[in-house]
PDB file of N, CA and C in Angstrom:
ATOM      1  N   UNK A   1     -21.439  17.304  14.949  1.00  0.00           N
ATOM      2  CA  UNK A   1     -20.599  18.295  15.584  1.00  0.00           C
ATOM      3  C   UNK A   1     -19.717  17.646  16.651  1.00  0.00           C
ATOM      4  N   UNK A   2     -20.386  16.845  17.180  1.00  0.00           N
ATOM      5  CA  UNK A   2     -19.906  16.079  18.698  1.00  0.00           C
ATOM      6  C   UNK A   2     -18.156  15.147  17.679  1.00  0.00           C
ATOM      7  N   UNK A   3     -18.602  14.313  16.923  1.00  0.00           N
ATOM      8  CA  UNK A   3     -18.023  13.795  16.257  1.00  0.00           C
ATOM      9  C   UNK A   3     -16.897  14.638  15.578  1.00  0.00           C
ATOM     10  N   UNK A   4     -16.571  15.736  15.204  1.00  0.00           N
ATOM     11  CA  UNK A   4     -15.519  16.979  14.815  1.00  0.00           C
ATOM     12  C   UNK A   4     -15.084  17.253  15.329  1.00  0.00           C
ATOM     13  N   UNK A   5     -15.782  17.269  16.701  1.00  0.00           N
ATOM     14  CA  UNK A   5     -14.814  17.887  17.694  1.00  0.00           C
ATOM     15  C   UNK A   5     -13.849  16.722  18.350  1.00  0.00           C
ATOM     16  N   UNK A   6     -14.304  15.591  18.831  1.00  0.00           N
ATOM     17  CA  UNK A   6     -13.428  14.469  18.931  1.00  0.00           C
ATOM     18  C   UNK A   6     -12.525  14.150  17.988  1.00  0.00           C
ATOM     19  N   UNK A   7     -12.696  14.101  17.127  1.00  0.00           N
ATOM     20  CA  UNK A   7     -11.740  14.518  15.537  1.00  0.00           C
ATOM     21  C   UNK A   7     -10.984  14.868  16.186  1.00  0.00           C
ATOM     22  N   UNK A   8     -10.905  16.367  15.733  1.00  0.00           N
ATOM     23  CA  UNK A   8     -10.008  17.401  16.566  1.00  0.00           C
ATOM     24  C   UNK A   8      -9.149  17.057  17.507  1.00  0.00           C
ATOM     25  N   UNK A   9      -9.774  16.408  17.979  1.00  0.00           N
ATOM     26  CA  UNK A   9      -9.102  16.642  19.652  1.00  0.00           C
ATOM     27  C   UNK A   9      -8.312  15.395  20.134  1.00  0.00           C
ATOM     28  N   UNK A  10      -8.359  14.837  18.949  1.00  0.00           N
ATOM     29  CA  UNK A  10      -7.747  13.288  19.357  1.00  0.00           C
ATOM     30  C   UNK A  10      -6.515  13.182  18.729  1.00  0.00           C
ATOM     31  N   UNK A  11      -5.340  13.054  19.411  1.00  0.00           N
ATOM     32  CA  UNK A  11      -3.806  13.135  19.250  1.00  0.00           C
ATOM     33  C   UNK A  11      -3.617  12.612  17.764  1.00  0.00           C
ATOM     34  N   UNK A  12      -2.954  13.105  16.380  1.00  0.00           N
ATOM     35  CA  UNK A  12      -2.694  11.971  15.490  1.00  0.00           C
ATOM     36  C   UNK A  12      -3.433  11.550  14.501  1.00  0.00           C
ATOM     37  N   UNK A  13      -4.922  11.710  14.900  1.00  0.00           N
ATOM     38  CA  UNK A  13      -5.856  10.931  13.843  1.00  0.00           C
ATOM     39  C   UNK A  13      -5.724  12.129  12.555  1.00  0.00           C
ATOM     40  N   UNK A  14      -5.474  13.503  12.561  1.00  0.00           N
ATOM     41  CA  UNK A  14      -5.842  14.337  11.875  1.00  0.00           C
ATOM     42  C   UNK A  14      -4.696  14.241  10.854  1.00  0.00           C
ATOM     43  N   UNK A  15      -3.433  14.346  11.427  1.00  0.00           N
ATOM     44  CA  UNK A  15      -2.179  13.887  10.883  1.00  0.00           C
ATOM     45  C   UNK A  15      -1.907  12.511  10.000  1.00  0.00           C
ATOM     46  N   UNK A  16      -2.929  11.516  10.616  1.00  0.00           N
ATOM     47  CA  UNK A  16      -3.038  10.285   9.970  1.00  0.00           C
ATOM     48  C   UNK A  16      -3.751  10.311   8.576  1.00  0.00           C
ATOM     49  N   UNK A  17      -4.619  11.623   8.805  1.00  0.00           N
ATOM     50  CA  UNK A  17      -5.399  11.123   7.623  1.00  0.00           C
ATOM     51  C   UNK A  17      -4.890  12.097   6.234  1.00  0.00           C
ATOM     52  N   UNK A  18      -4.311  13.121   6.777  1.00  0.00           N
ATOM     53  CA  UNK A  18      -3.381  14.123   5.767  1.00  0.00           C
ATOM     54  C   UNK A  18      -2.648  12.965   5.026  1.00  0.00           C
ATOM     55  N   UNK A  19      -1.337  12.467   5.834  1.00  0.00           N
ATOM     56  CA  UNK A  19      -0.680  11.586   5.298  1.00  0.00           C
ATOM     57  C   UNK A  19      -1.298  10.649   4.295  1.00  0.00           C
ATOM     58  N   UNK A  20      -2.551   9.901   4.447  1.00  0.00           N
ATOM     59  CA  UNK A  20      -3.187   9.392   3.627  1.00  0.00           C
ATOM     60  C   UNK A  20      -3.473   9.719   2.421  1.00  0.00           C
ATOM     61  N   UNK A  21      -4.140  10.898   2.793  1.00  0.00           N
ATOM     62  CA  UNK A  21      -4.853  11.951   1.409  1.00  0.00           C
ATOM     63  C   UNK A  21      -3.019  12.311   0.865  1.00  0.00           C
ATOM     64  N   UNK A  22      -1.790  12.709   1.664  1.00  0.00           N
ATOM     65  CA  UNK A  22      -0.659  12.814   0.600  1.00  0.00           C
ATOM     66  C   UNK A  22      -0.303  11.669  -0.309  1.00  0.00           C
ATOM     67  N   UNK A  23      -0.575  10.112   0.095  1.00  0.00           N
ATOM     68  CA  UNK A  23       0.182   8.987  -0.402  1.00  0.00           C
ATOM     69  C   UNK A  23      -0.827   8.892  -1.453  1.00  0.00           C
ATOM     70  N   UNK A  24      -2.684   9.315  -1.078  1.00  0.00           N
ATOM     71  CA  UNK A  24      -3.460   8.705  -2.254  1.00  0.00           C
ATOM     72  C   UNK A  24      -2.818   9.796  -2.956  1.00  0.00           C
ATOM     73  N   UNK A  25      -2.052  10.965  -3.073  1.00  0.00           N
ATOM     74  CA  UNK A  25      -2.151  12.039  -4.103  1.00  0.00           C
ATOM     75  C   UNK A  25      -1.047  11.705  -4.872  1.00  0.00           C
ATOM     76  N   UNK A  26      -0.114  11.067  -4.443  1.00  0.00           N
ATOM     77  CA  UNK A  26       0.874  10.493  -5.020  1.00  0.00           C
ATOM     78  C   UNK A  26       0.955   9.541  -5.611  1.00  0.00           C
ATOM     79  N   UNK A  27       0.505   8.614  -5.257  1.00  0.00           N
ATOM     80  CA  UNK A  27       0.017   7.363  -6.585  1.00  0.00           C
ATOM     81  C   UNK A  27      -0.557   7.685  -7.358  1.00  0.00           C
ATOM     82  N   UNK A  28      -1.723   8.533  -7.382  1.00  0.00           N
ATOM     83  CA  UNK A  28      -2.751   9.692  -8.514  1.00  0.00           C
ATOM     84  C   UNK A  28      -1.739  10.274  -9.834  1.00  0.00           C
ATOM     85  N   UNK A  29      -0.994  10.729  -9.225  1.00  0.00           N
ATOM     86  CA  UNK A  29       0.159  11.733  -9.654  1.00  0.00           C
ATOM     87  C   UNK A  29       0.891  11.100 -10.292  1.00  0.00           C
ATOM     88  N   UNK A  30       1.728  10.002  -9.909  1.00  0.00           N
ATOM     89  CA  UNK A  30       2.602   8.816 -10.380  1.00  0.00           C
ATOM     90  C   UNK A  30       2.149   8.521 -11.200  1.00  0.00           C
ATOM     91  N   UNK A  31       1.211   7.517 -11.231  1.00  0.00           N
ATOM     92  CA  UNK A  31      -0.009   6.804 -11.940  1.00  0.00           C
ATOM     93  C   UNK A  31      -0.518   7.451 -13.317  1.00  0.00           C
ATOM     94  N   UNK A  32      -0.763   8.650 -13.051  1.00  0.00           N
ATOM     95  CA  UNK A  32      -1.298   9.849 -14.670  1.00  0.00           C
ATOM     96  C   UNK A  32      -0.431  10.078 -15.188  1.00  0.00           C
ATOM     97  N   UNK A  33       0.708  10.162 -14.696  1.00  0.00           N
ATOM     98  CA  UNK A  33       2.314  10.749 -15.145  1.00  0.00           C
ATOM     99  C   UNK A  33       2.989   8.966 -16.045  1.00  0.00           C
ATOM    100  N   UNK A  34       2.647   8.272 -15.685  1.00  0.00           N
ATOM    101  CA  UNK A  34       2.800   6.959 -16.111  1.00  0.00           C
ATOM    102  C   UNK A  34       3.828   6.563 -15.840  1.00  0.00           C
ATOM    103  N   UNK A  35       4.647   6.994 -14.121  1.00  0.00           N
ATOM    104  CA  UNK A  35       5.592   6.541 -13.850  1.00  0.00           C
ATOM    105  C   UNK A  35       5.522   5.222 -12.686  1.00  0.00           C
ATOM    106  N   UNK A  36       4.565   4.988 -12.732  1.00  0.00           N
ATOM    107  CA  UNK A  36       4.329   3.503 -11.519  1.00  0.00           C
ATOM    108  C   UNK A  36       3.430   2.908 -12.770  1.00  0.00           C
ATOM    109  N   UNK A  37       3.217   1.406 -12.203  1.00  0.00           N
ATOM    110  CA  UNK A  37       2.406   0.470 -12.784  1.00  0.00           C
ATOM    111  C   UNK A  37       0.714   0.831 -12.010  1.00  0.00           C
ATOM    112  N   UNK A  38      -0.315   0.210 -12.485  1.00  0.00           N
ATOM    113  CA  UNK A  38      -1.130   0.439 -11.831  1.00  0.00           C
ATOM    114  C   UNK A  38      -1.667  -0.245 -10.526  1.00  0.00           C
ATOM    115  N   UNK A  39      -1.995  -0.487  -9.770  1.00  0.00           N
ATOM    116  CA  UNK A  39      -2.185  -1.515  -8.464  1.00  0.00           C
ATOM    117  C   UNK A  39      -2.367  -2.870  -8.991  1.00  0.00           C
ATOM    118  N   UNK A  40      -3.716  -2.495  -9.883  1.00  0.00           N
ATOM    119  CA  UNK A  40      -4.314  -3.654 -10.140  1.00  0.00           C
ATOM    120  C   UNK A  40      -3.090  -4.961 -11.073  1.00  0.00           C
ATOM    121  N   UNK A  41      -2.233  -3.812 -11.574  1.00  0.00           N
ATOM    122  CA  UNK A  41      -1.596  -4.707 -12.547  1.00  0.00           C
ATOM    123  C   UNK A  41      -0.379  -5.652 -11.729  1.00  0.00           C
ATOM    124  N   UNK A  42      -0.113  -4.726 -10.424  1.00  0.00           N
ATOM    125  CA  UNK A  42       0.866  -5.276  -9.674  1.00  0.00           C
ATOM    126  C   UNK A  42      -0.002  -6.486  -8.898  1.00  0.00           C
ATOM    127  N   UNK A  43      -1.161  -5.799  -8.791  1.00  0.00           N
ATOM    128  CA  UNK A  43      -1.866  -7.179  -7.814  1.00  0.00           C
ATOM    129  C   UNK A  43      -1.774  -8.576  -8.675  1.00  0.00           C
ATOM    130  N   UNK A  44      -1.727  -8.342  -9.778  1.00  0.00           N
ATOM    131  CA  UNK A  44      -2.320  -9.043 -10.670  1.00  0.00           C
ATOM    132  C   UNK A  44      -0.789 -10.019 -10.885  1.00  0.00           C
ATOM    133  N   UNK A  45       0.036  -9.755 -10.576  1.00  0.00           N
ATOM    134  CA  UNK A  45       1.505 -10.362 -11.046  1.00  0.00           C
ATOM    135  C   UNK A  45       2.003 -10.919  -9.837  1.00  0.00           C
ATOM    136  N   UNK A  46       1.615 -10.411  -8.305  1.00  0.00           N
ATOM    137  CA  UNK A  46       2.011 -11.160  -7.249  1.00  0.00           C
ATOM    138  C   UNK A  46       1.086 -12.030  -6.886  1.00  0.00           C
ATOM    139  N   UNK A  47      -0.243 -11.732  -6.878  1.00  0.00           N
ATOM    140  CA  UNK A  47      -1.161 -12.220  -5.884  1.00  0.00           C
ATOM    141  C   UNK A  47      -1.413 -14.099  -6.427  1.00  0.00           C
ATOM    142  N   UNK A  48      -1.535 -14.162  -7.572  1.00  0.00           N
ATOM    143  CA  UNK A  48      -1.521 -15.546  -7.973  1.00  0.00           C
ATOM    144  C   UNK A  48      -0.046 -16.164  -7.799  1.00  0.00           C
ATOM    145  N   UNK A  49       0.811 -15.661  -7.101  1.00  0.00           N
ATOM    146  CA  UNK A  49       2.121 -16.357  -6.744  1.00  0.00           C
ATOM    147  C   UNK A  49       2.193 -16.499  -5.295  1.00  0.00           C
ATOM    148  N   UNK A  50       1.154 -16.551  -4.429  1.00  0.00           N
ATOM    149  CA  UNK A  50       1.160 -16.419  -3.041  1.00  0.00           C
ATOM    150  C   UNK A  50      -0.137 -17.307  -2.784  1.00  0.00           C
ATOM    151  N   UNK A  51      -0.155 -18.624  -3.258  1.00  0.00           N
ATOM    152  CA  UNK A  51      -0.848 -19.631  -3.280  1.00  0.00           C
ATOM    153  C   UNK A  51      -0.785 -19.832  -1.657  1.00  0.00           C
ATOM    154  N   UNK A  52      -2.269 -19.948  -1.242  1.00  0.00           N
ATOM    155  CA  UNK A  52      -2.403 -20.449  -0.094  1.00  0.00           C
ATOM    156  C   UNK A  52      -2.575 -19.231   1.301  1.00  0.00           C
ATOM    157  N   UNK A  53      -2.223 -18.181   0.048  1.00  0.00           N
ATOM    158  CA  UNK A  53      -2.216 -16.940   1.768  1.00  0.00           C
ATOM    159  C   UNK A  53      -3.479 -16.249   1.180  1.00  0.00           C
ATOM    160  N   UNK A  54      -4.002 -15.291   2.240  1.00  0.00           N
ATOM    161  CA  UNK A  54      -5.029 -14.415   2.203  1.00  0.00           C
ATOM    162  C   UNK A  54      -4.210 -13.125   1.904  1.00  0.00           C
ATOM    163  N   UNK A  55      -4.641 -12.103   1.183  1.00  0.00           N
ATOM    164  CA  UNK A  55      -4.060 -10.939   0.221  1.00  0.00           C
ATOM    165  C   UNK A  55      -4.993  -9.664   1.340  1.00  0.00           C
ATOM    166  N   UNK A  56      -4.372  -9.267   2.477  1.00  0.00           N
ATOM    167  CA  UNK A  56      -5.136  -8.075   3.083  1.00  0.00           C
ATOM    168  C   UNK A  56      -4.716  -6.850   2.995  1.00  0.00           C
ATOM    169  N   UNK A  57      -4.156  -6.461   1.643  1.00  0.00           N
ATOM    170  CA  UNK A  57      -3.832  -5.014   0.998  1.00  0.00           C
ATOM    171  C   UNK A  57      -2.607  -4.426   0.755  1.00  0.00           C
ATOM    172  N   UNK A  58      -2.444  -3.190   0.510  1.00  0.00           N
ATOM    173  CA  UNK A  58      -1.245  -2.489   0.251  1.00  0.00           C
ATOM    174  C   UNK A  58      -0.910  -1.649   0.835  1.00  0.00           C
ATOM    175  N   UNK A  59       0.467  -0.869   0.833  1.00  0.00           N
ATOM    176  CA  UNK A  59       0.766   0.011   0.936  1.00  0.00           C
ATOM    177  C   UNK A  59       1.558   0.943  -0.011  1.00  0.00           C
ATOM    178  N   UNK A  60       1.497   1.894  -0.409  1.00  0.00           N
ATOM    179  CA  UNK A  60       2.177   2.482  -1.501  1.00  0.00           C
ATOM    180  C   UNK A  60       3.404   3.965  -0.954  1.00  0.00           C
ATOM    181  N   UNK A  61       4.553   3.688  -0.835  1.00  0.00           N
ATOM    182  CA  UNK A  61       5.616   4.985  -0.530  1.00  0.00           C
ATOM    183  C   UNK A  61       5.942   5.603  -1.906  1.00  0.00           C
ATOM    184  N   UNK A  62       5.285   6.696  -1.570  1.00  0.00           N
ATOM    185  CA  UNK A  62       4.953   7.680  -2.834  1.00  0.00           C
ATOM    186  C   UNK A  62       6.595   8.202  -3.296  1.00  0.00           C
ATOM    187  N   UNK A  63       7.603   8.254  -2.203  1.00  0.00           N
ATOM    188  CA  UNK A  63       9.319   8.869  -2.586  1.00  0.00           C
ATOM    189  C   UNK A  63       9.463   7.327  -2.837  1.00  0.00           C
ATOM    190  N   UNK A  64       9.480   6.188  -2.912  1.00  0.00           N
ATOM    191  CA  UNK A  64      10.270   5.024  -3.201  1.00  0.00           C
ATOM    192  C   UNK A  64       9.658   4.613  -4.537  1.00  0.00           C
ATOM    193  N   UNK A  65       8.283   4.766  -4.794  1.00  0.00           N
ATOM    194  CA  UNK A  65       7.503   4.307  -6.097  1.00  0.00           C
ATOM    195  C   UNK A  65       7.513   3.020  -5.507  1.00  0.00           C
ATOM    196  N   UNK A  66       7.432   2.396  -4.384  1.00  0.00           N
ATOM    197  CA  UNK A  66       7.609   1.064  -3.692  1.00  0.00           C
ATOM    198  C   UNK A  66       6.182   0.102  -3.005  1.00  0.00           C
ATOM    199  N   UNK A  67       5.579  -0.622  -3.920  1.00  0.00           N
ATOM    200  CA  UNK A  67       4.377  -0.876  -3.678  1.00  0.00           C
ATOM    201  C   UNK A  67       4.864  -2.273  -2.251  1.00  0.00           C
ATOM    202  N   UNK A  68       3.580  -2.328  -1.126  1.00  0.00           N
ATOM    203  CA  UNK A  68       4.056  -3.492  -0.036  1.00  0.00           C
ATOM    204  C   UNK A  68       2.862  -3.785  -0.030  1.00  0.00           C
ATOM    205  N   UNK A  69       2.571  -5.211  -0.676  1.00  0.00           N
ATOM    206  CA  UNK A  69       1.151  -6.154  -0.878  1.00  0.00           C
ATOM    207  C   UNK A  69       1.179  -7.145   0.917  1.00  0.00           C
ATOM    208  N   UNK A  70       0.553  -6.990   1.805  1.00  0.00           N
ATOM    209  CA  UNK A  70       0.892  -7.345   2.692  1.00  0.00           C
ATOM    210  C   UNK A  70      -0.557  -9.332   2.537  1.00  0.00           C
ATOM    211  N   UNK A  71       0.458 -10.234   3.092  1.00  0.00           N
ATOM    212  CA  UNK A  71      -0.949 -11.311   3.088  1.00  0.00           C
ATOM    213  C   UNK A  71      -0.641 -12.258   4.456  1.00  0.00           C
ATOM    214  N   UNK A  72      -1.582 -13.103   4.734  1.00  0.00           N
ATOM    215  CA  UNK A  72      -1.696 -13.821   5.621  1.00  0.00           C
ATOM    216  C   UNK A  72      -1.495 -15.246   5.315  1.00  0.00           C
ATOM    217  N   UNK A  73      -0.651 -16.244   5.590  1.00  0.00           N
ATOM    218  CA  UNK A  73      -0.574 -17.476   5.578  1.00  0.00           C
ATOM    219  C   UNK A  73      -0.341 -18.116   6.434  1.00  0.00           C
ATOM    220  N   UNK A  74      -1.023 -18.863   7.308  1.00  0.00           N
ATOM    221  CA  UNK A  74      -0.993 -20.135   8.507  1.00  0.00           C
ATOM    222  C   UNK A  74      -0.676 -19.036   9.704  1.00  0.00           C
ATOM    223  N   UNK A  75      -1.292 -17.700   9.935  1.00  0.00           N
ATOM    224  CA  UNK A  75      -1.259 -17.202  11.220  1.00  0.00           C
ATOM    225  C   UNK A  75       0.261 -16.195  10.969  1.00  0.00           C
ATOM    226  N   UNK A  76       0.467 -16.850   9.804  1.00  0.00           N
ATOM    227  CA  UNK A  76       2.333 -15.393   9.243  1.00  0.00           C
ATOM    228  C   UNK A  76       1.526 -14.642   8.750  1.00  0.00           C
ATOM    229  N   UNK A  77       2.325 -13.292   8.710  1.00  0.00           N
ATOM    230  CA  UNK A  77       1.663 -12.070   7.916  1.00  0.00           C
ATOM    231  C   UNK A  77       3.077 -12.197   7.114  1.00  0.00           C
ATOM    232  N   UNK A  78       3.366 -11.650   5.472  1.00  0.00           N
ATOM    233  CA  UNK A  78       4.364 -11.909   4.904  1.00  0.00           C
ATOM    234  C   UNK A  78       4.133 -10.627   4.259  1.00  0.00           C
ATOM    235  N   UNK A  79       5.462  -9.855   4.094  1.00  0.00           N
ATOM    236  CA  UNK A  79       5.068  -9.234   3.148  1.00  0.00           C
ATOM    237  C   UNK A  79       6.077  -8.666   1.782  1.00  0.00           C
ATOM    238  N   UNK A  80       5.598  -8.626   0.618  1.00  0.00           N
ATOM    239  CA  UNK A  80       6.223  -8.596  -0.519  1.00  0.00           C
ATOM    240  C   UNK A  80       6.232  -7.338  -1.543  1.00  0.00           C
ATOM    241  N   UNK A  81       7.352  -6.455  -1.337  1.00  0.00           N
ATOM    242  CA  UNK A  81       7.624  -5.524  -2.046  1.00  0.00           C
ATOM    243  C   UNK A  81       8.505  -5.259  -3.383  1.00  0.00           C
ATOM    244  N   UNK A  82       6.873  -4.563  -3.993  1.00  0.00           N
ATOM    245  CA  UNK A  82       7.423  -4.585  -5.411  1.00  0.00           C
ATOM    246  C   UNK A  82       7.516  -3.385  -6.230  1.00  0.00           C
ATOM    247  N   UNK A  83       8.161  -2.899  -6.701  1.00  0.00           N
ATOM    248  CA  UNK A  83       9.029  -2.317  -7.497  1.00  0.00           C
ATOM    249  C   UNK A  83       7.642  -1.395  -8.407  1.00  0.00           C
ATOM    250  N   UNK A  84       7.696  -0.211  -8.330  1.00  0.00           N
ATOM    251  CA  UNK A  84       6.043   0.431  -8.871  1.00  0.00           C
ATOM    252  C   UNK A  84       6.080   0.649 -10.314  1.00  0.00           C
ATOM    253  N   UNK A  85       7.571   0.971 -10.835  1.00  0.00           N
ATOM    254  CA  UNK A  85       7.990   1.521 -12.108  1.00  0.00           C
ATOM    255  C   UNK A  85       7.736   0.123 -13.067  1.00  0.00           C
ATOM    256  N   UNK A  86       8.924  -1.145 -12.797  1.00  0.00           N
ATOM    257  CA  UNK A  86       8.773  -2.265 -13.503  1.00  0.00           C
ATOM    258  C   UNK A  86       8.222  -3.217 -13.001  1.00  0.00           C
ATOM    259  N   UNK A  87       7.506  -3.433 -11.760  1.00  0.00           N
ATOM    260  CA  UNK A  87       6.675  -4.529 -11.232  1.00  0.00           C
ATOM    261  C   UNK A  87       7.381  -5.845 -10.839  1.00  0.00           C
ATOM    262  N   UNK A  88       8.613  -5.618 -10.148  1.00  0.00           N
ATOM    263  CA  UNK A  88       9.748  -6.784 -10.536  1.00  0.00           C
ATOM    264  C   UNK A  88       9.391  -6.720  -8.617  1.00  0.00           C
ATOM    265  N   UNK A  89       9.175  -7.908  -8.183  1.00  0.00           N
ATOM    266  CA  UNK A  89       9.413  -7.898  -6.652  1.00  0.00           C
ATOM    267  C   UNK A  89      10.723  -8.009  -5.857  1.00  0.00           C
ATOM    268  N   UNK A  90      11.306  -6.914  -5.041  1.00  0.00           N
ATOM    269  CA  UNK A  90      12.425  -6.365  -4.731  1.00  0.00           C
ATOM    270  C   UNK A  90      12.661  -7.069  -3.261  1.00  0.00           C
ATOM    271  N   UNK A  91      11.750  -7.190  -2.595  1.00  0.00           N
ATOM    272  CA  UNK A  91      11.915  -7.887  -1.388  1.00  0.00           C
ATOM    273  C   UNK A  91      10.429  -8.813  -0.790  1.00  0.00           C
ATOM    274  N   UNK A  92      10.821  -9.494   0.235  1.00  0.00           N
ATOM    275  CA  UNK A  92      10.228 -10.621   0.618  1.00  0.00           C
ATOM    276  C   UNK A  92      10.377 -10.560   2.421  1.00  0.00           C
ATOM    277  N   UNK A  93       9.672 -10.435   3.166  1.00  0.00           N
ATOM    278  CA  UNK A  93       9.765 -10.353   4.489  1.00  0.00           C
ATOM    279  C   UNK A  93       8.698 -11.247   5.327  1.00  0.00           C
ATOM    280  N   UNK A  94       8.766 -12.185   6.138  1.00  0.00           N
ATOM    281  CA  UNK A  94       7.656 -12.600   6.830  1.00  0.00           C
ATOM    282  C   UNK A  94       7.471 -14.222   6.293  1.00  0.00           C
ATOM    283  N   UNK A  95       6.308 -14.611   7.040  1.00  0.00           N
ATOM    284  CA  UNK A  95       6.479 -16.274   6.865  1.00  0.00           C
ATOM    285  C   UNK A  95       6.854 -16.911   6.047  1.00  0.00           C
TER     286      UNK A  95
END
């Protein structure tokens, strides 16, 4: 109870996690509809091209279909956005 109510009552977190539950509902949605690739398949096409960095996740913009594989190399965070429909990487940002 103690824990719900801090929930509650804490600026943002509640809003944070809607947003979440909207983006997982949208890749869900995308994904069954067979208009994005699947994560795994995108992981699967960048992540062995980023020799040498650590791979610490994604982000998915459910209006762009725009997957952002974010990784770590020598203390850079880099990150590489790819394309959800054809899996083609669209941009490159970071070390």
């Amino acid at each position: 109870m103690v824990l719900l109510v801090l929930f509650l009552l804490t600026p943002g977190i509640g809003l944070q996690v809607a947003h979440h539950r909207t983006d997982q509902w949208r890749v869900f949605e995308q994904r069954r509809e067979g208009r994005i690739l699947p994560l795994r398949e995108i992981e699967g096409r960048v992540v062995p091209t980023m020799r040498g960095a650590d791979y610490l996740g994604f982000e998915f913009d459910g209006s762009t279909g725009v997957y952002t594989l974010k990784f770590l190399r020598d203390g850079a965070v880099i990150w590489v956005e790819v394309d959800g429909r054809s899996g083609q990487v669209i941009g490159r940002t970071g070390g």
